[in-house]
Protein backbone atom coordinates (compact mmCIF):
# COMPACT_ATOMS: atom_id res chain seq x y z
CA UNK A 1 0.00 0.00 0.00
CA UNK A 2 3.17 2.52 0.99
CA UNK A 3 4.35 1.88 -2.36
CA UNK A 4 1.33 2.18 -4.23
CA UNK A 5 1.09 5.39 -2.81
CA UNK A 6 4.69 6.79 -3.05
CA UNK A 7 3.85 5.76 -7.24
CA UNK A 8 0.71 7.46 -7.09
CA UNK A 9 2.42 10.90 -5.76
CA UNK A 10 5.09 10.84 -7.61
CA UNK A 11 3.39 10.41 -11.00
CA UNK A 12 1.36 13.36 -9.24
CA UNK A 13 4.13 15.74 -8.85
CA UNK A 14 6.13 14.37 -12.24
CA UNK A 15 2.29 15.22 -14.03
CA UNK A 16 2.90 18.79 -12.94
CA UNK A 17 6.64 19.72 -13.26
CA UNK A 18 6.52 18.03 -16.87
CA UNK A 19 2.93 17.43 -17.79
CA UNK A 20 1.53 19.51 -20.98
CA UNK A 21 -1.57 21.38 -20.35
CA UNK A 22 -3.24 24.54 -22.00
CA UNK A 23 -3.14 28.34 -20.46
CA UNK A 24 -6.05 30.46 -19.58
CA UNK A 25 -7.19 32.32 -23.02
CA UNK A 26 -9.41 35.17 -23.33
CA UNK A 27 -12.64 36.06 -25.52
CA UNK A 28 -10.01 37.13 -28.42
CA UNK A 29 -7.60 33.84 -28.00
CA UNK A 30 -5.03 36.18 -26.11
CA UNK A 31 -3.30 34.58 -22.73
CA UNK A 32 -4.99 35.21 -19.89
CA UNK A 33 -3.75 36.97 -16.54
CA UNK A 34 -5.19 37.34 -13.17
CA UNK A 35 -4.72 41.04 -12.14
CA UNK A 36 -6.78 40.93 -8.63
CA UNK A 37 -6.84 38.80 -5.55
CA UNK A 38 -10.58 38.39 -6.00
CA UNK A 39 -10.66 37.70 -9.48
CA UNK A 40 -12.39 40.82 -10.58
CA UNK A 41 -9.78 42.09 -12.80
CA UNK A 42 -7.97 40.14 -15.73
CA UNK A 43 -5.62 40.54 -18.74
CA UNK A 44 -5.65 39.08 -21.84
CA UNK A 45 -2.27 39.13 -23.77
CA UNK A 46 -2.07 39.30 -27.25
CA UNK A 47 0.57 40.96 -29.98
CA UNK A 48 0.11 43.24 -32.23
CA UNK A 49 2.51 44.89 -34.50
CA UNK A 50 5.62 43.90 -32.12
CA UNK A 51 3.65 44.76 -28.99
CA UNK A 52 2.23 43.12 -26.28
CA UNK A 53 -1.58 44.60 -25.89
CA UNK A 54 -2.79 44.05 -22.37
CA UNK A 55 -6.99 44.25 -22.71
CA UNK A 56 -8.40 44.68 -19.09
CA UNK A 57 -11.40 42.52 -18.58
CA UNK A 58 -13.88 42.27 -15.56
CA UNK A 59 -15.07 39.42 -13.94
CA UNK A 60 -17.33 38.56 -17.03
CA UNK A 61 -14.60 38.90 -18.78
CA UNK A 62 -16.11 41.67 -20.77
CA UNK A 63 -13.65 44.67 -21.83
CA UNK A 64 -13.07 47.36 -19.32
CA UNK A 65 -11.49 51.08 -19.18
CA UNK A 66 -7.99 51.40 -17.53
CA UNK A 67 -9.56 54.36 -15.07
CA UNK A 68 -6.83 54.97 -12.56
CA UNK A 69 -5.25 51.34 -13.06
CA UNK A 70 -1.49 51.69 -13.81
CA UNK A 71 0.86 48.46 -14.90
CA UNK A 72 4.39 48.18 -14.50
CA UNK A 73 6.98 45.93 -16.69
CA UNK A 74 9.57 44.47 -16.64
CA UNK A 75 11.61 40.93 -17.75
CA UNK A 76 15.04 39.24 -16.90
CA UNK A 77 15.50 37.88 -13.81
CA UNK A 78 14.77 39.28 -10.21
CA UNK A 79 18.64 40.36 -9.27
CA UNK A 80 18.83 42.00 -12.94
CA UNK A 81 15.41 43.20 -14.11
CA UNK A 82 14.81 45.29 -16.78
CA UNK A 83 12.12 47.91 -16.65
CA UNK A 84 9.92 48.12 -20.22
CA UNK A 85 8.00 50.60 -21.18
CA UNK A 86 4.56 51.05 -20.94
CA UNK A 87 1.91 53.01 -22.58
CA UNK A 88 -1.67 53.43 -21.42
CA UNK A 89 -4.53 52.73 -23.54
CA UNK A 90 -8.17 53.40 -22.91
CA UNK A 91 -8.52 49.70 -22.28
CA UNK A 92 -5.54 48.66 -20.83
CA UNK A 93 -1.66 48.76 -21.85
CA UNK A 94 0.85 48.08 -24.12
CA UNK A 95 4.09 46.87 -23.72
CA UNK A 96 7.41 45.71 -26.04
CA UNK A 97 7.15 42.44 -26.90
CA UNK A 98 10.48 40.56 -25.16
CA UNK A 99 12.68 37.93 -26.26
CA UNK A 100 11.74 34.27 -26.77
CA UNK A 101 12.41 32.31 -23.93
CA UNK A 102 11.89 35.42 -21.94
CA UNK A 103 9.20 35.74 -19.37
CA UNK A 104 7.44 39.16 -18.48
CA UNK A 105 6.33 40.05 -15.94
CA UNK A 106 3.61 42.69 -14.48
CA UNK A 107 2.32 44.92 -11.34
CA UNK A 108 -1.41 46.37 -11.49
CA UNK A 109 -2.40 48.30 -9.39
CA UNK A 110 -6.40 49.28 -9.77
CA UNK A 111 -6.32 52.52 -8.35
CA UNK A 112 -2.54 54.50 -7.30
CA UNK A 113 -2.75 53.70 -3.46
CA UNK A 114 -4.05 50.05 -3.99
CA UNK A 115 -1.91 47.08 -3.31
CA UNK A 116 0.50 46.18 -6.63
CA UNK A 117 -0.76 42.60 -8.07
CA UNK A 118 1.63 40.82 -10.34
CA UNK A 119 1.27 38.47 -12.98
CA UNK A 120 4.09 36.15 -15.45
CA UNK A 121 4.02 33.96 -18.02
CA UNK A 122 7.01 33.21 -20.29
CA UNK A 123 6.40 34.00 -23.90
CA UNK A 124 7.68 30.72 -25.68
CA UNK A 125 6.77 31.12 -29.33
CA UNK A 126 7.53 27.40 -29.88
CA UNK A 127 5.04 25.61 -31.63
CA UNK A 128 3.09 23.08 -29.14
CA UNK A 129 3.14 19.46 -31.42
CA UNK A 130 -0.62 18.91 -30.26
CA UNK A 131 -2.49 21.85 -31.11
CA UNK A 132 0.24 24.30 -33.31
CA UNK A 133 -0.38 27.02 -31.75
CA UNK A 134 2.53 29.01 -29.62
CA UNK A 135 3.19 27.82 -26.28
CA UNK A 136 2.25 30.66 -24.91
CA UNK A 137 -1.05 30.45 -26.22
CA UNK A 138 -1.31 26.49 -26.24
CA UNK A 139 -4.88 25.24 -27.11
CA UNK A 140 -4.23 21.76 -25.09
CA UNK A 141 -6.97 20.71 -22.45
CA UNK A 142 -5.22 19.64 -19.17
């Protein structure tokens, strides 16, 4: 039975360090980011003419105005990172698109003396075998 079980969690953890599953995508097929601790405010990530566009959504996920929200950017790692610039939209933000391989990283905060909430994903433009699309917009169910 102690064996049985020792197989059973390691094909658990093995599943999820190595197992190929499908991100969170938006209403326009864009990767999906949580921006709130109460899942009121989301991202979707797409790219557009070299840029990252950051849509804010609501809860419905239905588009929403940026208001007094302001994001923050920045990739490389945490002793080196470097700051991107970003530019406010009606709807949300854009941002350089980085590197392959790179991962980028954001802060939102709603309004300027709200808490910062930050969101990553690492923009791997490799093709996933199952569904073709870019990893970082893989189609896959878990």
């Amino acid at each position: 039975m102690k064996t049985k079980l020792m197989t059973l969690a390691l094909a658990l953890v093995t599943s999820f360090a190595f197992g190929h599953g499908g991100v969170p995508l938006g209403p326009k097929g864009g990767r999906l980011l949580e921006l709130s601790k109460d899942e009121t405010v989301h991202a979707e990530v797409t790219v557009k003419d070299g840029k990252f566009q950051i849509a804010l959504l609501d809860k419905d996920l239905k588009p929403m105005k940026a208001g007094e929200g302001t994001l923050t950017a920045t990739t490389g790692d945490r002793k080196n990172p470097v700051k991107l610039e970003v530019t406010k939209t009606e709807t949300g933000f854009t941002v350089p698109v980085v590197k392959d391989g790179e991962w980028l990283i954001v802060q939102y905060k709603a309004t300027p003396k709200a808490k910062a909430v930050t969101a990553r994903f690492e923009y791997d433009t490799g093709e996933c075998g199952e569904c073709k699309s870019p990893e970082w917009l893989c189609k896959c169910k878990e």
